[in-house]
C-alpha atoms as a PDB file:
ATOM      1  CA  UNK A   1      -4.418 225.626  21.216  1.00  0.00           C
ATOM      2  CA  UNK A   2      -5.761 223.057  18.903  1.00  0.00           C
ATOM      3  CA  UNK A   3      -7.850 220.198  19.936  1.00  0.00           C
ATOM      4  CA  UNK A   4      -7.006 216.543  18.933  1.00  0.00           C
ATOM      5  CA  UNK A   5     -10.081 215.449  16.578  1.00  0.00           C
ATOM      6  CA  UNK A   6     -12.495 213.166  18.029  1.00  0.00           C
ATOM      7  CA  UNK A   7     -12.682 209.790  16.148  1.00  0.00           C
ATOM      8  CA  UNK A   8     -16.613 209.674  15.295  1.00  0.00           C
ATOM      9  CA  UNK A   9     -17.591 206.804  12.656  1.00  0.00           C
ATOM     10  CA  UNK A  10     -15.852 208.243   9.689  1.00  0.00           C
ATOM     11  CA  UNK A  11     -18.771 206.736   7.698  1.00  0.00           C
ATOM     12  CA  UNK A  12     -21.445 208.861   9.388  1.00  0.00           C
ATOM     13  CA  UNK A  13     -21.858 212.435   7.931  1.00  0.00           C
ATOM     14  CA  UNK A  14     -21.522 215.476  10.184  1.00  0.00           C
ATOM     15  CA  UNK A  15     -25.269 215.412  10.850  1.00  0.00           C
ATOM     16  CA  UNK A  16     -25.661 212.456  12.246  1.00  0.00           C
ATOM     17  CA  UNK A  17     -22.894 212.778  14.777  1.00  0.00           C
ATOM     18  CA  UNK A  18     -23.827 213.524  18.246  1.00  0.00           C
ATOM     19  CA  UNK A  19     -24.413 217.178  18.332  1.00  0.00           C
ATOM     20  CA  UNK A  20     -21.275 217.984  20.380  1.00  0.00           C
ATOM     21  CA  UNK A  21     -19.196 216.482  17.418  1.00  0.00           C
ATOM     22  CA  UNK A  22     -20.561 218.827  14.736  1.00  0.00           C
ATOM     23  CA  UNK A  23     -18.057 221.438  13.697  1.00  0.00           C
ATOM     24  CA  UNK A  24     -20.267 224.349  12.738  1.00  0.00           C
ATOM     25  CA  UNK A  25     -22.187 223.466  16.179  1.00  0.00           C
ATOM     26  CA  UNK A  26     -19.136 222.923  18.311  1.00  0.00           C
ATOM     27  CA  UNK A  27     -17.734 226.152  17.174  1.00  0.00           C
ATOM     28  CA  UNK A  28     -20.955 227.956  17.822  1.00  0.00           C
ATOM     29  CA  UNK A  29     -21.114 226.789  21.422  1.00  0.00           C
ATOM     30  CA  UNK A  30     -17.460 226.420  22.478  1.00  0.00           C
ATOM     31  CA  UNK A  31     -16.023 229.317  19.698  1.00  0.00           C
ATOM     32  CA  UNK A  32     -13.103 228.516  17.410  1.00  0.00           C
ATOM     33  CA  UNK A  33     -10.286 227.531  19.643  1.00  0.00           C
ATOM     34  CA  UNK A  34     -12.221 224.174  20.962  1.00  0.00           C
ATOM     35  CA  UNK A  35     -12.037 223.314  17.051  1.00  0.00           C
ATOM     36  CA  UNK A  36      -8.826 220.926  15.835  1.00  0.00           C
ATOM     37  CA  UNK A  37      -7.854 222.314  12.347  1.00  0.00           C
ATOM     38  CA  UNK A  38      -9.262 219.589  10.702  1.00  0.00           C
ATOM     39  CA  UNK A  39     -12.755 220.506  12.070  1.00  0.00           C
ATOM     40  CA  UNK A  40     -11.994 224.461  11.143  1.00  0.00           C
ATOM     41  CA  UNK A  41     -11.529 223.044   7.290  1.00  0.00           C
ATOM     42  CA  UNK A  42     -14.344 221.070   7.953  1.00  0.00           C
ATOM     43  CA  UNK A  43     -16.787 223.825   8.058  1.00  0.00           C
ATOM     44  CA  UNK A  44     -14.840 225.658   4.956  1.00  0.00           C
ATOM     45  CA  UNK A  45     -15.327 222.738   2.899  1.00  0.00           C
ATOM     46  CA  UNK A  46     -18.929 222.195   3.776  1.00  0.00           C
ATOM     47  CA  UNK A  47     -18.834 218.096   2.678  1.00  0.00           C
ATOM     48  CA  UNK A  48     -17.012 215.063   2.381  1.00  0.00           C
ATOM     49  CA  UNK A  49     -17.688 211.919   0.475  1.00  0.00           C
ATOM     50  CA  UNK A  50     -20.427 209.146   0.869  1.00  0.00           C
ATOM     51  CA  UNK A  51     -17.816 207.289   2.660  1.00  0.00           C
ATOM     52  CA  UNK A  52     -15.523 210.139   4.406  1.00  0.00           C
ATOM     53  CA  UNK A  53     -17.083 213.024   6.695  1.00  0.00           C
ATOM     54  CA  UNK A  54     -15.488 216.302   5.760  1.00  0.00           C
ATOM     55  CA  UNK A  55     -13.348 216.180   9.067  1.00  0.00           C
ATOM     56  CA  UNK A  56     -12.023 212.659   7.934  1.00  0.00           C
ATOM     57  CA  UNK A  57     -11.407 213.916   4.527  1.00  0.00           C
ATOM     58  CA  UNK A  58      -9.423 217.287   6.054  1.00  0.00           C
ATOM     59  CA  UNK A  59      -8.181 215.021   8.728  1.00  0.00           C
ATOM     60  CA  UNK A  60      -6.617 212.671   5.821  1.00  0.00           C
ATOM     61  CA  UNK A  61      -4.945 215.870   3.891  1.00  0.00           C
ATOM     62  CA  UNK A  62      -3.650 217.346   7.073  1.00  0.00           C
ATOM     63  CA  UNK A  63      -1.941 213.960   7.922  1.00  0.00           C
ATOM     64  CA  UNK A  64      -0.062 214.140   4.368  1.00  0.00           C
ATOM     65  CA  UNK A  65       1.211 217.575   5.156  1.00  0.00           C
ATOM     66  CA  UNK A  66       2.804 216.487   8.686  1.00  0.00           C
ATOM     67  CA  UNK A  67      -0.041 218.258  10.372  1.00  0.00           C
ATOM     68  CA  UNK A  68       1.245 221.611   9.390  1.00  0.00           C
ATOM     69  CA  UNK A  69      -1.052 224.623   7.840  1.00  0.00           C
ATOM     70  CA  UNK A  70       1.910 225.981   6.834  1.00  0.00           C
ATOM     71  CA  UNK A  71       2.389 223.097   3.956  1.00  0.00           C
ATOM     72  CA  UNK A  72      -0.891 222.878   3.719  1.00  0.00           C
ATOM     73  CA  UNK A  73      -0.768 226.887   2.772  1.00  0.00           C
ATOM     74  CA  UNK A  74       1.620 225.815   0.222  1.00  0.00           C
ATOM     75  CA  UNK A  75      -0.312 223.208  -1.692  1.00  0.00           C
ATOM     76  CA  UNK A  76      -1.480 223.910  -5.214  1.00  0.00           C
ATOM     77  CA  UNK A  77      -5.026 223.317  -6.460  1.00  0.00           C
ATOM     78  CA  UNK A  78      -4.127 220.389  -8.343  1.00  0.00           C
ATOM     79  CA  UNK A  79      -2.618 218.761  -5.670  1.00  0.00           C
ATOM     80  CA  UNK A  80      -5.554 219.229  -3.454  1.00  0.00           C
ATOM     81  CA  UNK A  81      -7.880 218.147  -6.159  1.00  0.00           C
ATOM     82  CA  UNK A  82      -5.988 214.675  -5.816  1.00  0.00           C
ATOM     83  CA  UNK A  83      -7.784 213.525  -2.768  1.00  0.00           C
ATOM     84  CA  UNK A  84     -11.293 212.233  -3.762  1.00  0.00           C
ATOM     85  CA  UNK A  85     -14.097 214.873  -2.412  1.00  0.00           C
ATOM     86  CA  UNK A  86     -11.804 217.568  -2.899  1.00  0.00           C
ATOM     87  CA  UNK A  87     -13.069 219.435  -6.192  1.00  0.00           C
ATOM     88  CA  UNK A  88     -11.706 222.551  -7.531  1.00  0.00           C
ATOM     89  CA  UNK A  89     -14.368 224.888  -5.138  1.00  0.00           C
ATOM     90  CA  UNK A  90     -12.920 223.599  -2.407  1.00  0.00           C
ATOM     91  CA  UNK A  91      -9.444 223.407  -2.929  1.00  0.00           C
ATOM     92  CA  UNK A  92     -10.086 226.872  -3.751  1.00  0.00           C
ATOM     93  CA  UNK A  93     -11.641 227.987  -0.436  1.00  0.00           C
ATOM     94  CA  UNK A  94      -9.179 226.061   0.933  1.00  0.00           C
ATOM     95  CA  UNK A  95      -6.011 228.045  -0.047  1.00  0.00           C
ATOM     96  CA  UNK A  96      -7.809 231.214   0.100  1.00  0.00           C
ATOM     97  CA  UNK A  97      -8.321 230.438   3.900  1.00  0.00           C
ATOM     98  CA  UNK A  98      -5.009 230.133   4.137  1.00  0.00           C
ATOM     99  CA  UNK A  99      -4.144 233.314   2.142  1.00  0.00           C
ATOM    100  CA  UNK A 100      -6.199 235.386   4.635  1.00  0.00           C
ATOM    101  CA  UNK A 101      -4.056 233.497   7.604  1.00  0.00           C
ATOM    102  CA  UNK A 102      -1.043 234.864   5.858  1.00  0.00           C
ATOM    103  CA  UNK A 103      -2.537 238.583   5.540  1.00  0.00           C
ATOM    104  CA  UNK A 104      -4.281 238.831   8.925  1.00  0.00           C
ATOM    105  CA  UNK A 105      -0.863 237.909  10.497  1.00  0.00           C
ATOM    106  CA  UNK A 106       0.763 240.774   8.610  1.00  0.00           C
ATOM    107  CA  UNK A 107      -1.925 243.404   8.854  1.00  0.00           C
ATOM    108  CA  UNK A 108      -0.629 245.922  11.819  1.00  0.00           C
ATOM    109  CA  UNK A 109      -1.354 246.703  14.801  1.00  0.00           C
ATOM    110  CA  UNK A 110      -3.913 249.600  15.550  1.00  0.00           C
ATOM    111  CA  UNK A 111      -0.916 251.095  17.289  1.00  0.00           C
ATOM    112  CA  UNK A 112       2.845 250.485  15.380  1.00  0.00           C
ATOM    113  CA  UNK A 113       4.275 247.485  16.931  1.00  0.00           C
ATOM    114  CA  UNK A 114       8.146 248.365  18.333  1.00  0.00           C
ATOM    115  CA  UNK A 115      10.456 246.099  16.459  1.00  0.00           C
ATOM    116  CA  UNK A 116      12.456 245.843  19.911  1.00  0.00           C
ATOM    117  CA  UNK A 117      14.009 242.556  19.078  1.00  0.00           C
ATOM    118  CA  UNK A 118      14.836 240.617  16.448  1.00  0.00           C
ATOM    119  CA  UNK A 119      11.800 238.115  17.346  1.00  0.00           C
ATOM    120  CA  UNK A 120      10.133 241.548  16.551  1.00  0.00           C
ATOM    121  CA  UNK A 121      11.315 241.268  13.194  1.00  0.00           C
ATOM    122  CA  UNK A 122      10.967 237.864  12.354  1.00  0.00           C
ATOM    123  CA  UNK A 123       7.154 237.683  13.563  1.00  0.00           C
ATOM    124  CA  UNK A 124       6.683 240.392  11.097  1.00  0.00           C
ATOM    125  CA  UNK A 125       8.821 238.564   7.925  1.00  0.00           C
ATOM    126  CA  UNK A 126       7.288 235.076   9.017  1.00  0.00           C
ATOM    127  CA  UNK A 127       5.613 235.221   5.565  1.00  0.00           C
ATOM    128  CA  UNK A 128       8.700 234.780   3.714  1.00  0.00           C
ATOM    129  CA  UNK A 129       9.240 231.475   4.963  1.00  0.00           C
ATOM    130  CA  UNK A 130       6.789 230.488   1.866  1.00  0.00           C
ATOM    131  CA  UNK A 131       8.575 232.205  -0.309  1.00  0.00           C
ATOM    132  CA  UNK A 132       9.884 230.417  -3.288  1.00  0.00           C
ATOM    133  CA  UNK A 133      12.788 232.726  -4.338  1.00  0.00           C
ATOM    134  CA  UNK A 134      14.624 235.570  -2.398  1.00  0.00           C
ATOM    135  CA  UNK A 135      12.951 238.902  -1.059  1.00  0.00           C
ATOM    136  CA  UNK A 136      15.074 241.823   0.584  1.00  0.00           C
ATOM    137  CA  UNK A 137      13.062 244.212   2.819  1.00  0.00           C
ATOM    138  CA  UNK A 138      13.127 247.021   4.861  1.00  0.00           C
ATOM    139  CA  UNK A 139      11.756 248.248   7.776  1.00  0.00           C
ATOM    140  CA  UNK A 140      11.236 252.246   8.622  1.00  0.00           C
ATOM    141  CA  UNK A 141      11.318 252.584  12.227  1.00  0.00           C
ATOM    142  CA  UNK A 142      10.927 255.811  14.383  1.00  0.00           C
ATOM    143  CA  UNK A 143      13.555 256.754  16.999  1.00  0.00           C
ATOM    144  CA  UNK A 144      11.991 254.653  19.756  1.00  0.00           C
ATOM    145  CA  UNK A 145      11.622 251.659  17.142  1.00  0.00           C
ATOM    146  CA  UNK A 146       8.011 251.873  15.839  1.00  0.00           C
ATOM    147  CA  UNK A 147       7.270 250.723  12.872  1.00  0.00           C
ATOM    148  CA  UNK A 148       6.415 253.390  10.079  1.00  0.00           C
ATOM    149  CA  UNK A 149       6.411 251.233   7.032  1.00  0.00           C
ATOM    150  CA  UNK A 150       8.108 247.913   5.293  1.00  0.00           C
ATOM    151  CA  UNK A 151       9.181 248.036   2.125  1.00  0.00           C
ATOM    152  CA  UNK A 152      10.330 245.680  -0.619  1.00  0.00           C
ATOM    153  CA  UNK A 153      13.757 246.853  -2.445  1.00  0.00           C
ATOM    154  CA  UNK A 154      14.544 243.731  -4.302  1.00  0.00           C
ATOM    155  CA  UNK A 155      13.109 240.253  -5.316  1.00  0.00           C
ATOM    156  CA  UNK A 156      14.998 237.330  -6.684  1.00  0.00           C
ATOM    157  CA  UNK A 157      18.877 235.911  -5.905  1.00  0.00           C
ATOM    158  CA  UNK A 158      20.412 238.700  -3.841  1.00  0.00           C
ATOM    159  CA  UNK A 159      24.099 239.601  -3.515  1.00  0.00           C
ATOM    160  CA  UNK A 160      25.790 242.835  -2.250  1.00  0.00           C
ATOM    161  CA  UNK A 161      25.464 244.002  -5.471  1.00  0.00           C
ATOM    162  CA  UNK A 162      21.712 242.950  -6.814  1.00  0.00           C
ATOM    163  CA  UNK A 163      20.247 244.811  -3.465  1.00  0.00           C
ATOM    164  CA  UNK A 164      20.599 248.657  -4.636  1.00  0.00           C
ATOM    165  CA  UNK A 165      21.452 250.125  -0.911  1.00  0.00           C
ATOM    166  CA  UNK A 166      20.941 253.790  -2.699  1.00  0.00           C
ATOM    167  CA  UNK A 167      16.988 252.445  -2.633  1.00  0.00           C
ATOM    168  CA  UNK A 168      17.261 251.405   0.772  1.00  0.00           C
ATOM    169  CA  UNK A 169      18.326 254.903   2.232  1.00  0.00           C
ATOM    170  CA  UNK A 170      16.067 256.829  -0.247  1.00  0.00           C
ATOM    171  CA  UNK A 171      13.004 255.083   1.176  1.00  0.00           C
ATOM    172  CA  UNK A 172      14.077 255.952   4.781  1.00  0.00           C
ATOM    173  CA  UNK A 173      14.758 259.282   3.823  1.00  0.00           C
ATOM    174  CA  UNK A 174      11.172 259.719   2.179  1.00  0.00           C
ATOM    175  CA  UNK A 175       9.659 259.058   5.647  1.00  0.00           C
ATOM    176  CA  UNK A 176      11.954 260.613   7.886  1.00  0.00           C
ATOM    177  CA  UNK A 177      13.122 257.585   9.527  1.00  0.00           C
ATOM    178  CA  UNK A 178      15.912 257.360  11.717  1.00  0.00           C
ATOM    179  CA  UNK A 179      15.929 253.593  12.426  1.00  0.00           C
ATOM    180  CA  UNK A 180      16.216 250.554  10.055  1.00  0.00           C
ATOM    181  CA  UNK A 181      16.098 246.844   9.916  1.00  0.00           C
ATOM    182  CA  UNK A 182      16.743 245.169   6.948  1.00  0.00           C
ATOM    183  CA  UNK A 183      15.423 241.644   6.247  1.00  0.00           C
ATOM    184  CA  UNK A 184      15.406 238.512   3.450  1.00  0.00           C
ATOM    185  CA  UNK A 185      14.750 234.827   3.510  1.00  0.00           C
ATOM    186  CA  UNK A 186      16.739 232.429   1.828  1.00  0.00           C
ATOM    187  CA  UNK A 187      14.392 229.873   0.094  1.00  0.00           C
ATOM    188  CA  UNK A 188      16.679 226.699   1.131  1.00  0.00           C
ATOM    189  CA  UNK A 189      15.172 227.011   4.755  1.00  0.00           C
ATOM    190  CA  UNK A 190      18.846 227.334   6.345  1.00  0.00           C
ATOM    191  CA  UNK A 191      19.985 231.070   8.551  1.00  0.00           C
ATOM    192  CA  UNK A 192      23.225 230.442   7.940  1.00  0.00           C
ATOM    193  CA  UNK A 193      24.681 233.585   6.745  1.00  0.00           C
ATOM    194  CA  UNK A 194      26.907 233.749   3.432  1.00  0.00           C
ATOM    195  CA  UNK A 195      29.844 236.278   2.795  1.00  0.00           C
ATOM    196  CA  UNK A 196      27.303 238.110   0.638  1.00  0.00           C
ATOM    197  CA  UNK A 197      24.963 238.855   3.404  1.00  0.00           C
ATOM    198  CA  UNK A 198      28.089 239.538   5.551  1.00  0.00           C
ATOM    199  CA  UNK A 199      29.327 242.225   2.972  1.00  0.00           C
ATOM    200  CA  UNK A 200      26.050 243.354   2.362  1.00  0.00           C
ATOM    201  CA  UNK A 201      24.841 243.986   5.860  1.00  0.00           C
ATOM    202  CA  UNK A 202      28.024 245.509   6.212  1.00  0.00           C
ATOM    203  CA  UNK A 203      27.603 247.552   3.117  1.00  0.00           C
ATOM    204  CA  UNK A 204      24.134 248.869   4.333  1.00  0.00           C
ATOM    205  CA  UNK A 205      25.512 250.034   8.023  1.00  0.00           C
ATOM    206  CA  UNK A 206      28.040 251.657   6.745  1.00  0.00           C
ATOM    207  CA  UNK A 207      26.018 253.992   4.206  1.00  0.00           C
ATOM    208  CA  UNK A 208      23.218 254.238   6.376  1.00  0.00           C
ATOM    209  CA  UNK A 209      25.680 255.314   8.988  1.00  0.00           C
ATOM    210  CA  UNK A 210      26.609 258.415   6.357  1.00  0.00           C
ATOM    211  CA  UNK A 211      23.004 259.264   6.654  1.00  0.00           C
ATOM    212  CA  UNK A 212      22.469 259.578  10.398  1.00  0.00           C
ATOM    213  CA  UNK A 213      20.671 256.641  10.024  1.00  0.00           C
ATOM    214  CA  UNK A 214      21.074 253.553  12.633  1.00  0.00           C
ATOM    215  CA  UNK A 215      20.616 249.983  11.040  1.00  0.00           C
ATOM    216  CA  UNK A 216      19.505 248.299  14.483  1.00  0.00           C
ATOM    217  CA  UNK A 217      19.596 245.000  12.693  1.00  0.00           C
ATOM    218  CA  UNK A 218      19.695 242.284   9.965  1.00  0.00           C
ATOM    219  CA  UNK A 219      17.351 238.912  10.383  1.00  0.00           C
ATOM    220  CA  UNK A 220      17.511 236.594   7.723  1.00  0.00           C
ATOM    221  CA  UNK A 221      14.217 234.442   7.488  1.00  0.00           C
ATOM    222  CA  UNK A 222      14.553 230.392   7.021  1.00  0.00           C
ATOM    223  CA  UNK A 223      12.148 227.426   7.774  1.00  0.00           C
ATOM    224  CA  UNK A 224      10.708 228.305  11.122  1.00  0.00           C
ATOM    225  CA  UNK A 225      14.106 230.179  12.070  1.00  0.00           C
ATOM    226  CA  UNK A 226      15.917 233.041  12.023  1.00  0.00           C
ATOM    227  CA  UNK A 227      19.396 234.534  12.413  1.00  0.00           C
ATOM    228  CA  UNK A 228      20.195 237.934  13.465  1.00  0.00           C
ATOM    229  CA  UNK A 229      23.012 240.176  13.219  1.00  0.00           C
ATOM    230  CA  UNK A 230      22.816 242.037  16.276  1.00  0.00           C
ATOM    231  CA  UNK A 231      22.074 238.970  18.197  1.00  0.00           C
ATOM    232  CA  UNK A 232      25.374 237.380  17.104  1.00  0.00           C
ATOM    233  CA  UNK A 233      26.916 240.554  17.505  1.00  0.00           C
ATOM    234  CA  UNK A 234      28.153 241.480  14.469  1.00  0.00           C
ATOM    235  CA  UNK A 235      26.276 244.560  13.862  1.00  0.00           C
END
């Protein structure tokens, strides 16, 4: 878990802190996890200001975004470049820190996770929480529910009719699996299910069921949520 910052005399620079309140130092002795996030940007960002240390300065940004990386992942480059010591370099490292957050979480695991769950699901669709229009995927799964692959079948507003289930089958088909989950966010940050995912998830059990194939469930991604089919029982 994070650590609240200390408050050292934002006028000071890093160096002349006591050593204990030096990121890079702090993180060498104590590792990451003793680090607040504002210390972690700290050390990305190298420097603050003649009159703000760097953890003031990413102290001061992470305040404006609710304390959440998640908005702060979000952020453009010109909106980071608004806050004085924040050139383009650094709002640059910044968001690509937060890129490799995003693909670290969705890299797999050296053995196929199960997808046992829709939790299962949702941890690995977090991403599409940032999304800024619609994504549909699927996931391949083996019989006992490990994951083979995830595919994207369709970007952009989706409807029963937009999502081509005919690609959704042949991809299971190409890798022999005979489990699916299916998957999409909607951008407004609401789960709440529309009759188009309703016919839609409907649609896509009952071809799937045509192909021996079982469609164990349906999540649909919002802001820090989801909803699930199976878990409301309508799968």
């Amino acid at each position: 878990m994070n650590q609240p910052d200390k408050q050292p005399q934002p006028h000071l620079s890093v160096k002349q802190w006591a050593e204990a309140d030096r990121p890079r130092e702090k993180f060498i002795a104590l590792g990451g996890e003793a680090l607040s996030s504002a210390e972690l940007l700290a050390i990305l960002i190298g420097s603050g200001t003649t009159r703000e240390s760097a953890v003031a300065l990413m102290r001061r940004v992470l305040a404006d975004c609710h304390g959440s990386l998640r908005r702060l992942g979000r952020m453009t480059i010109d909106q980071l470049k608004t806050y004085n010591g924040v050139g383009e370099a650094k709002a640059v490292t910044i968001l690509a820190a937060c890129e490799l957050a995003r693909r670290r979480a969705d890299e797999p695991a050296d053995r196929p996770p199960k997808m046992q769950s829709a939790a299962d699901i949702y941890d690995v669709f977090r991403r599409l929480e940032d999304k800024p229009t619609e994504e549909f995927h699927v996931l391949l799964l083996s019989q006992s529910l490990r994951l083979i692959d995830k595919v994207c079948i369709a970007r952009g507003g989706l409807t029963a009719t937009t999502v081509d289930i005919r690609l959704v089958l042949r991809e299971a088909l190409l890798r022999n699996a005979p489990c699916m989950a299916v998957c999409h966010n909607h951008p407004s940050g609401t789960v709440r299910p529309s009759q188009a995912d309703d016919a839609l998830t409907q649609r896509i059990r009952a071809a799937a069921q045509t192909m021996d194939i079982r469609l164990i469930d349906h999540v649909i991604v919002g802001d820090n949520a989801y909803y699930s089919y199976q878990e409301q029982g309508k799968l």
